[in-house]
C-alpha atoms as a PDB file:
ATOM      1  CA  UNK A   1       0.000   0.000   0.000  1.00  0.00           C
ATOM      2  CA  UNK A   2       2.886   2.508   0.551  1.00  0.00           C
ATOM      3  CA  UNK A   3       3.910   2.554  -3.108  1.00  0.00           C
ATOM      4  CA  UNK A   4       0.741   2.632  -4.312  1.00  0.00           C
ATOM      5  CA  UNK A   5       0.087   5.582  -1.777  1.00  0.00           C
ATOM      6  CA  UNK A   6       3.436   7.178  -3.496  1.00  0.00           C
ATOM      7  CA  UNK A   7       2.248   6.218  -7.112  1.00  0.00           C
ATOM      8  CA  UNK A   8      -0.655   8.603  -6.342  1.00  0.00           C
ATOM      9  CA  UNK A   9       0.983  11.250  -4.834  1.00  0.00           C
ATOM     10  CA  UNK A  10       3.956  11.539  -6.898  1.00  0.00           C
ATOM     11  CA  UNK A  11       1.775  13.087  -9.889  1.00  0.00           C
ATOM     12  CA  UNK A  12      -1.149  14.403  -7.356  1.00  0.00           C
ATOM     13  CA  UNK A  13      -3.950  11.949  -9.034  1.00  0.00           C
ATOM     14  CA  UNK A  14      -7.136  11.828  -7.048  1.00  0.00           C
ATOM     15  CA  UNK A  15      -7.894   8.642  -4.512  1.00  0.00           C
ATOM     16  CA  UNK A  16     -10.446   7.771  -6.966  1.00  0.00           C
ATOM     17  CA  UNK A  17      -7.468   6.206  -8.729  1.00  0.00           C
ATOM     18  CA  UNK A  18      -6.691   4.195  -5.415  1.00  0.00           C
ATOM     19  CA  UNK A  19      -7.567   0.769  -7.345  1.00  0.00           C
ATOM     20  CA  UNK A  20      -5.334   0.968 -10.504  1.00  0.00           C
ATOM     21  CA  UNK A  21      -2.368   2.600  -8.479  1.00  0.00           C
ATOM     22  CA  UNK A  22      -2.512  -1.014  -6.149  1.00  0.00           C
ATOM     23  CA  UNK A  23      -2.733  -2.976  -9.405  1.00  0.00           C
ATOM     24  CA  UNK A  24      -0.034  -1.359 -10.800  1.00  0.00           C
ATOM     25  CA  UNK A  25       2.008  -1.514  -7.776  1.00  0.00           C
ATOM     26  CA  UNK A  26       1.828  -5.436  -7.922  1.00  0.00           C
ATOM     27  CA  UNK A  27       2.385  -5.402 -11.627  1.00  0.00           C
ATOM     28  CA  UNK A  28       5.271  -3.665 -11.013  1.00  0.00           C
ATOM     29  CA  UNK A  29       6.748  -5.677  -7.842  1.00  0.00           C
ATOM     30  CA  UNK A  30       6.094  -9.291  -9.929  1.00  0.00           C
ATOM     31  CA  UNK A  31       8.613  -7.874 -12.067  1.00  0.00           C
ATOM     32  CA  UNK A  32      11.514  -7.424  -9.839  1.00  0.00           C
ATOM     33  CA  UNK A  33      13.960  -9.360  -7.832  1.00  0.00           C
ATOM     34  CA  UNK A  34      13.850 -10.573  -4.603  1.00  0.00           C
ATOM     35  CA  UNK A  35      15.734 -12.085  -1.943  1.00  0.00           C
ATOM     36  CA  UNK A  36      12.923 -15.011  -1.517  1.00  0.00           C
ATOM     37  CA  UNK A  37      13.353 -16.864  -4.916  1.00  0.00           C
ATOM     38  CA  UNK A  38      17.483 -16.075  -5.037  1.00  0.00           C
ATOM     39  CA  UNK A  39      17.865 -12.593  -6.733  1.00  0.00           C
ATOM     40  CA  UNK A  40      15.181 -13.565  -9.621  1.00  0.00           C
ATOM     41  CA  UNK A  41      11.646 -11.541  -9.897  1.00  0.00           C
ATOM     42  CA  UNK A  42       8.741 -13.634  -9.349  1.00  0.00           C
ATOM     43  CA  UNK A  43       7.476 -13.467 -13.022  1.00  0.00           C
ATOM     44  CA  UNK A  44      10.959 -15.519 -13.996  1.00  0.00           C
ATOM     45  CA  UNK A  45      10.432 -17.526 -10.766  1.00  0.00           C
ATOM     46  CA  UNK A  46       6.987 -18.669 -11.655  1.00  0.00           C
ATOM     47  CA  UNK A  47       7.463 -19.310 -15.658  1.00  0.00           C
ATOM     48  CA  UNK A  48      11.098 -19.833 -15.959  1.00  0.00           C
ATOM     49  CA  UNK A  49      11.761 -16.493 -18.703  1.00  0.00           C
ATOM     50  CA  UNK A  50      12.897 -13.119 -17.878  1.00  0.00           C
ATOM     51  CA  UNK A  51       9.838 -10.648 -18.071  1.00  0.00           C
ATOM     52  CA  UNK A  52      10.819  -7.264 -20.621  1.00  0.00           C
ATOM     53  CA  UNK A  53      10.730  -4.187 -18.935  1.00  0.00           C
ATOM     54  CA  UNK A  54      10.741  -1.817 -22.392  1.00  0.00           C
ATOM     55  CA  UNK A  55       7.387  -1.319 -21.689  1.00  0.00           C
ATOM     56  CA  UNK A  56       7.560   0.173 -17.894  1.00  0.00           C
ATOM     57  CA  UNK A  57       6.048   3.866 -18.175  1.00  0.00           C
ATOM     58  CA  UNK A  58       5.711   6.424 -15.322  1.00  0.00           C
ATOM     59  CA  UNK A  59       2.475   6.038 -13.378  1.00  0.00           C
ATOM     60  CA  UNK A  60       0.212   8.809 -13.427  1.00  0.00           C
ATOM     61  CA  UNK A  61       1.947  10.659 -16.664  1.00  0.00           C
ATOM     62  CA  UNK A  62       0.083  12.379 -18.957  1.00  0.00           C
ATOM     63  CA  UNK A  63      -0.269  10.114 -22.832  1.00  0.00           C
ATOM     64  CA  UNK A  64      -1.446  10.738 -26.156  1.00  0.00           C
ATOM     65  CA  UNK A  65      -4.009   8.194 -27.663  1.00  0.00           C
ATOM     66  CA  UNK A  66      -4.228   7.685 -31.036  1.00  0.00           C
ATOM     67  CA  UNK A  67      -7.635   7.645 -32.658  1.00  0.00           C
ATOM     68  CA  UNK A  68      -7.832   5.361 -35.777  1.00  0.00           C
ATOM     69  CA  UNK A  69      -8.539   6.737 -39.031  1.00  0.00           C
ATOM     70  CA  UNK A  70     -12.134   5.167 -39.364  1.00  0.00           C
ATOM     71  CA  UNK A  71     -13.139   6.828 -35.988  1.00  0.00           C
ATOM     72  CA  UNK A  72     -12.620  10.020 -36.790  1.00  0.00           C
ATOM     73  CA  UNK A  73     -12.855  12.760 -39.678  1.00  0.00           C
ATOM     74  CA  UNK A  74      -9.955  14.872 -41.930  1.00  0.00           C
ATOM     75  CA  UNK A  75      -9.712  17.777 -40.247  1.00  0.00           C
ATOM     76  CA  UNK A  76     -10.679  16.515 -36.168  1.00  0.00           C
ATOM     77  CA  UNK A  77      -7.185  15.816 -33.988  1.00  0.00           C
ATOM     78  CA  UNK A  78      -5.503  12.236 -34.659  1.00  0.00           C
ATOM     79  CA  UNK A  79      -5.010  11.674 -30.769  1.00  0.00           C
ATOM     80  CA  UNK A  80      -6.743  12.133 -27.292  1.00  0.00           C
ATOM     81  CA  UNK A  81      -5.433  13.134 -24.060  1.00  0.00           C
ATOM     82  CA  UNK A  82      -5.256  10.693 -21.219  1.00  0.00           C
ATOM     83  CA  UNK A  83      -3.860   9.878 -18.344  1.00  0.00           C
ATOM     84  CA  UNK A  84      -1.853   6.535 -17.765  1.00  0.00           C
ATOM     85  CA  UNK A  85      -2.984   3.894 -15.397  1.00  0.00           C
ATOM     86  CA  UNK A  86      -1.212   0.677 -15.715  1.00  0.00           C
ATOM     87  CA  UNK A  87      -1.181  -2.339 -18.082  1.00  0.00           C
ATOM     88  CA  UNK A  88      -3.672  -4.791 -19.477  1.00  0.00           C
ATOM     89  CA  UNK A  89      -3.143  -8.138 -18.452  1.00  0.00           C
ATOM     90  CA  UNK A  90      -5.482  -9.260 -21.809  1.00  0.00           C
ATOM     91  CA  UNK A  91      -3.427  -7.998 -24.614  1.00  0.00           C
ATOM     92  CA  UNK A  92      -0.046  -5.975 -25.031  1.00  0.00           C
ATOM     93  CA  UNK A  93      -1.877  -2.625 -24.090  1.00  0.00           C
ATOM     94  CA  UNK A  94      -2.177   0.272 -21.501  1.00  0.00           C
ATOM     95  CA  UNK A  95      -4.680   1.453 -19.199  1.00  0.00           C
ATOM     96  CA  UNK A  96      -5.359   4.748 -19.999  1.00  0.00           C
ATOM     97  CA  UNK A  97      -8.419   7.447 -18.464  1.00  0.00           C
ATOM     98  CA  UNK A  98      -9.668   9.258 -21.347  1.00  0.00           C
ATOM     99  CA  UNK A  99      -9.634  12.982 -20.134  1.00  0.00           C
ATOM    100  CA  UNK A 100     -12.067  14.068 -22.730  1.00  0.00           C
ATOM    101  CA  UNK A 101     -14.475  10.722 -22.552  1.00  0.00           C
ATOM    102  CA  UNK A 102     -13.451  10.269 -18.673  1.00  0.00           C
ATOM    103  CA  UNK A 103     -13.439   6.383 -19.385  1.00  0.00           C
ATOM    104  CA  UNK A 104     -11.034   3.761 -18.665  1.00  0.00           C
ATOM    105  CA  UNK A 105      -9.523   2.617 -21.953  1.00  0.00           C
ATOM    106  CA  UNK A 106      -6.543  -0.369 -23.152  1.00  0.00           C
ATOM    107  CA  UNK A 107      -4.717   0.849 -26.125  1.00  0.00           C
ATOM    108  CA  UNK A 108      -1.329  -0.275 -27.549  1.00  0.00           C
ATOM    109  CA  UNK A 109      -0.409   3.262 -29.504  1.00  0.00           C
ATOM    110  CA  UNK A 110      -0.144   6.013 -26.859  1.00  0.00           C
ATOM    111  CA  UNK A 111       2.592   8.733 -26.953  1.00  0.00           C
ATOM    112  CA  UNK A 112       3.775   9.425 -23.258  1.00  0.00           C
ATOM    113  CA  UNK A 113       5.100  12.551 -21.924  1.00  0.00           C
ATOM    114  CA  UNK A 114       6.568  11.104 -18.464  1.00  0.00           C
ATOM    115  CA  UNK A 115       7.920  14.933 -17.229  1.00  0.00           C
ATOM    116  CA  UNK A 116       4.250  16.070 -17.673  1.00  0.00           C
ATOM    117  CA  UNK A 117       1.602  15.976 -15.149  1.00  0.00           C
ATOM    118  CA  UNK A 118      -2.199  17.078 -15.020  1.00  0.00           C
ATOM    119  CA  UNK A 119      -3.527  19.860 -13.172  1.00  0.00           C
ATOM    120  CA  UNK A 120      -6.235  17.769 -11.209  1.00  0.00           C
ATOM    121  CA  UNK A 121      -7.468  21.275  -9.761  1.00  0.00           C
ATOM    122  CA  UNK A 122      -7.726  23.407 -12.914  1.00  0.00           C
ATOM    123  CA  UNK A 123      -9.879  20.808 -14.342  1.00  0.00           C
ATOM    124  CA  UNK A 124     -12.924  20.946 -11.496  1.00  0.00           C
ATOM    125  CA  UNK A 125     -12.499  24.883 -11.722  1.00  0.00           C
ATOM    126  CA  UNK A 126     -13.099  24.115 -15.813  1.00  0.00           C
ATOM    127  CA  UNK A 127     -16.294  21.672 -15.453  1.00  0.00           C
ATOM    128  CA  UNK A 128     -18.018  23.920 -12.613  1.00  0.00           C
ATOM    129  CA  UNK A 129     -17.322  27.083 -14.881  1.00  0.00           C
ATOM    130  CA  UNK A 130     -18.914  25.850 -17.867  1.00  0.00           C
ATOM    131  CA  UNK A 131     -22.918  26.925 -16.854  1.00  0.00           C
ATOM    132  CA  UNK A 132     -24.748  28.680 -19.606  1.00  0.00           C
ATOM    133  CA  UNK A 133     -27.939  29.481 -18.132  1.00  0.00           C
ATOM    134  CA  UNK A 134     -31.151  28.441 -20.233  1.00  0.00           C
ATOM    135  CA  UNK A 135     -32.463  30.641 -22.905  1.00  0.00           C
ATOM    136  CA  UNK A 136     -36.322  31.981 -22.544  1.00  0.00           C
ATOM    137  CA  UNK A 137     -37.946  32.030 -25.378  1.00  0.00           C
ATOM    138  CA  UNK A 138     -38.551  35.557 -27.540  1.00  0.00           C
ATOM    139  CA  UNK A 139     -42.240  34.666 -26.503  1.00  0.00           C
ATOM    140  CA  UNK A 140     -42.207  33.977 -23.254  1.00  0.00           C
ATOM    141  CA  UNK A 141     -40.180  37.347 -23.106  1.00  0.00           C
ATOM    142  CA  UNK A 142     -42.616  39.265 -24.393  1.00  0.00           C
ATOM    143  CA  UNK A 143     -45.756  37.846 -22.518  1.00  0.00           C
ATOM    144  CA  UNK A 144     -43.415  38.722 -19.054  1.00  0.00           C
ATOM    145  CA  UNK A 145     -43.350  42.357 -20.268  1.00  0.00           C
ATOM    146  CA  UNK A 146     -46.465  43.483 -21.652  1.00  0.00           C
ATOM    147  CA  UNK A 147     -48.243  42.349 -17.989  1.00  0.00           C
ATOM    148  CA  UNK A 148     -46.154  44.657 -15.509  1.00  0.00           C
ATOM    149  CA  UNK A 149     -48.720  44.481 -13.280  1.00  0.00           C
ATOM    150  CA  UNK A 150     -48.966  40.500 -13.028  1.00  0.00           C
ATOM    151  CA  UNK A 151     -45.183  40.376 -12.300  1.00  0.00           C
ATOM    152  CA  UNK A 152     -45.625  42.608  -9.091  1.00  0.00           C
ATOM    153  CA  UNK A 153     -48.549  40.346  -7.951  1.00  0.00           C
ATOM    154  CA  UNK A 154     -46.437  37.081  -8.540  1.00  0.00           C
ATOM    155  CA  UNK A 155     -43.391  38.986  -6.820  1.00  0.00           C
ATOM    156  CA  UNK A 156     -45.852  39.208  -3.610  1.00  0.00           C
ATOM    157  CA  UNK A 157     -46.361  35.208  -3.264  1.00  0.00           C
ATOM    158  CA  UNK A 158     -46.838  33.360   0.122  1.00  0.00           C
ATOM    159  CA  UNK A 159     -43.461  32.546   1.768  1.00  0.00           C
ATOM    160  CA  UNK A 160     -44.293  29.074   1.946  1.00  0.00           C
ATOM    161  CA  UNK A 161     -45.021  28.714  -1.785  1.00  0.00           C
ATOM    162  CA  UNK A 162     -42.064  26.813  -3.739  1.00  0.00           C
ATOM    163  CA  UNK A 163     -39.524  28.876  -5.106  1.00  0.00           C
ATOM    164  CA  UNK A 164     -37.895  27.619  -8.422  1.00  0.00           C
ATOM    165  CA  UNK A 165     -34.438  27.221  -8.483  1.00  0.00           C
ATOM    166  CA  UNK A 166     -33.227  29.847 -11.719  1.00  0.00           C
ATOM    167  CA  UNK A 167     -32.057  27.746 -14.660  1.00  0.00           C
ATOM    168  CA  UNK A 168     -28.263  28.240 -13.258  1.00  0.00           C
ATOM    169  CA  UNK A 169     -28.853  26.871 -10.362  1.00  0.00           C
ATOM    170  CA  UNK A 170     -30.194  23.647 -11.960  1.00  0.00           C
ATOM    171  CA  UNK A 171     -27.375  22.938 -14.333  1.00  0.00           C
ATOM    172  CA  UNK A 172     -24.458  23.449 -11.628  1.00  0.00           C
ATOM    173  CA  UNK A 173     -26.755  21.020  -9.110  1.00  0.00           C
ATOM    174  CA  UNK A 174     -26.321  19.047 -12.664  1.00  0.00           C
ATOM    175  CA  UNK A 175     -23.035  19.336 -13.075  1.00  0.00           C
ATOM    176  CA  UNK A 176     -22.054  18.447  -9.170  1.00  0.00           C
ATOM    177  CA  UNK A 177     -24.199  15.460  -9.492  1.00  0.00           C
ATOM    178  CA  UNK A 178     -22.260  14.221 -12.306  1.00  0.00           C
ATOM    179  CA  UNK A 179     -19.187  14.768 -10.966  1.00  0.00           C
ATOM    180  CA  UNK A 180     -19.591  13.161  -7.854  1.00  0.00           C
ATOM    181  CA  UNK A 181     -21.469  10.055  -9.676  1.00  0.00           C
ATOM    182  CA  UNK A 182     -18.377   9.380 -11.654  1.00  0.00           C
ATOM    183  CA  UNK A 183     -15.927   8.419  -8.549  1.00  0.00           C
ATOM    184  CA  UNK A 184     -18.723   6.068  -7.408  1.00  0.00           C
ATOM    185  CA  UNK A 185     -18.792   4.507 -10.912  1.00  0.00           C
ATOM    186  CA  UNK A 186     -15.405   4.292 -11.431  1.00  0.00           C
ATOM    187  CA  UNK A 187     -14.190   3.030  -8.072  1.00  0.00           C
ATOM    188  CA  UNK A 188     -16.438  -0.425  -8.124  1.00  0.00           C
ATOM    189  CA  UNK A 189     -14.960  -0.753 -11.810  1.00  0.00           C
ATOM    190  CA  UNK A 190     -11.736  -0.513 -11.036  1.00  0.00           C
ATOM    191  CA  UNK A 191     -12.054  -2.290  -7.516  1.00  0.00           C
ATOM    192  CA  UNK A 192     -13.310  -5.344  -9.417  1.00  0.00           C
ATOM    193  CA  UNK A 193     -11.067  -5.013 -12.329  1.00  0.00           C
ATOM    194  CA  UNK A 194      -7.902  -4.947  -9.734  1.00  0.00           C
ATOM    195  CA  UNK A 195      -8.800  -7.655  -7.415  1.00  0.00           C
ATOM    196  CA  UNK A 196     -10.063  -9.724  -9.582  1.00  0.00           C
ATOM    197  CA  UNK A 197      -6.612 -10.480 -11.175  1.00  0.00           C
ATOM    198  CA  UNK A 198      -3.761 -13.257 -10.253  1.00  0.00           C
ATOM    199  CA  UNK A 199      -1.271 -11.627  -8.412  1.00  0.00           C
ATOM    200  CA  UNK A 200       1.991 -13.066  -8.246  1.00  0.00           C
ATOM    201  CA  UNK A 201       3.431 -14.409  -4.815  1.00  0.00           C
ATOM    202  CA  UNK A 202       7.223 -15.278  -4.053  1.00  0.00           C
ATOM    203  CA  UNK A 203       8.335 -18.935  -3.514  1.00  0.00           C
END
């Protein structure tokens, strides 16, 4: 748990990445020697071959997907920003979450830039910023001002009557309700998806 606690904190992810930082952390200790099966890493211990590690990348670094020519038009970008997340145990691939998408995705042809690292904060400032309050319509517009009158006697309403929330207000309770629904999501996927594989002990 301590290097998976470091994983996280070395490029300030959130918690919500708890799961795939404790997977990776085993990944990544199968694949080095120890003392308990004489100097060899439990991968060679447990098949007999030397495991590769040209394909080790920094936790937590900010990647480049690339999107496939059939998936995507001329003139749109050829890649999408993500951050990596470990390694696929089902194919040659990595684990990367799709900043744009916010999904978990496996792909084999990801640029990394391993100095990088995403600014976790600017990007809740960026989602709660983006509220465009809802348009009313040219009609309803003009029906509110030709009847100054009925405005004053709807301004003088019981206290106790229900007050509408303005349109604002709606989409940021919106927007905090989806942001808080996505760590619930994604922590029973990725809780499953890590302890649910073999992990590795020494002889």
């Amino acid at each position: 748990m301590e290097m998976a606690r470091s994983m996280l904190q070395e490029k300030h992810l959130p918690k919500a990445f708890w799961a795939e930082a404790v997977y990776t952390a085993v990944y990544l200790l199968n694949r080095c020697p120890t003392k308990a099966v004489q100097n060899m890493t439990p991968i060679e211990a447990w098949s007999g071959k030397k495991p590769s590690a040209k394909h080790l990348r920094v936790f937590g670094s900010i990647c480049y997907v690339h999107i496939p020519t059939e998936k995507r038009h001329k003139l749109e970008e050829k890649t999408e920003k993500g951050i990596f997340l470990g390694y696929s145990t089902q194919s040659k691939g990595y684990r990367i979450y799709n900043l744009k998408t916010k999904k978990l995705i496996i792909s084999r042809d990801v640029e990394f830039d391993e100095d990088a690292m995403w600014n976790w904060d600017e990007e809740k400032v960026e989602r709660q910023s983006v509220m465009i309050p809802k348009e009313t319509p040219p009609q309803q517009q003009q029906e509110e001002g030709t009847d100054q009158a009925e405005m004053e006697r709807r301004s003088q309403q019981a206290p106790g009557s229900p007050r509408r929330p303005p349109p604002s207000e709606e989409i940021e309770e919106e927007t905090r309700q989806e942001g808080q629904s996505f760590s619930v999501i994604y922590m029973k996927h990725a809780t499953s998806s890590c302890w649910n594989q073999r992990i590795l002990k020494p002889l």
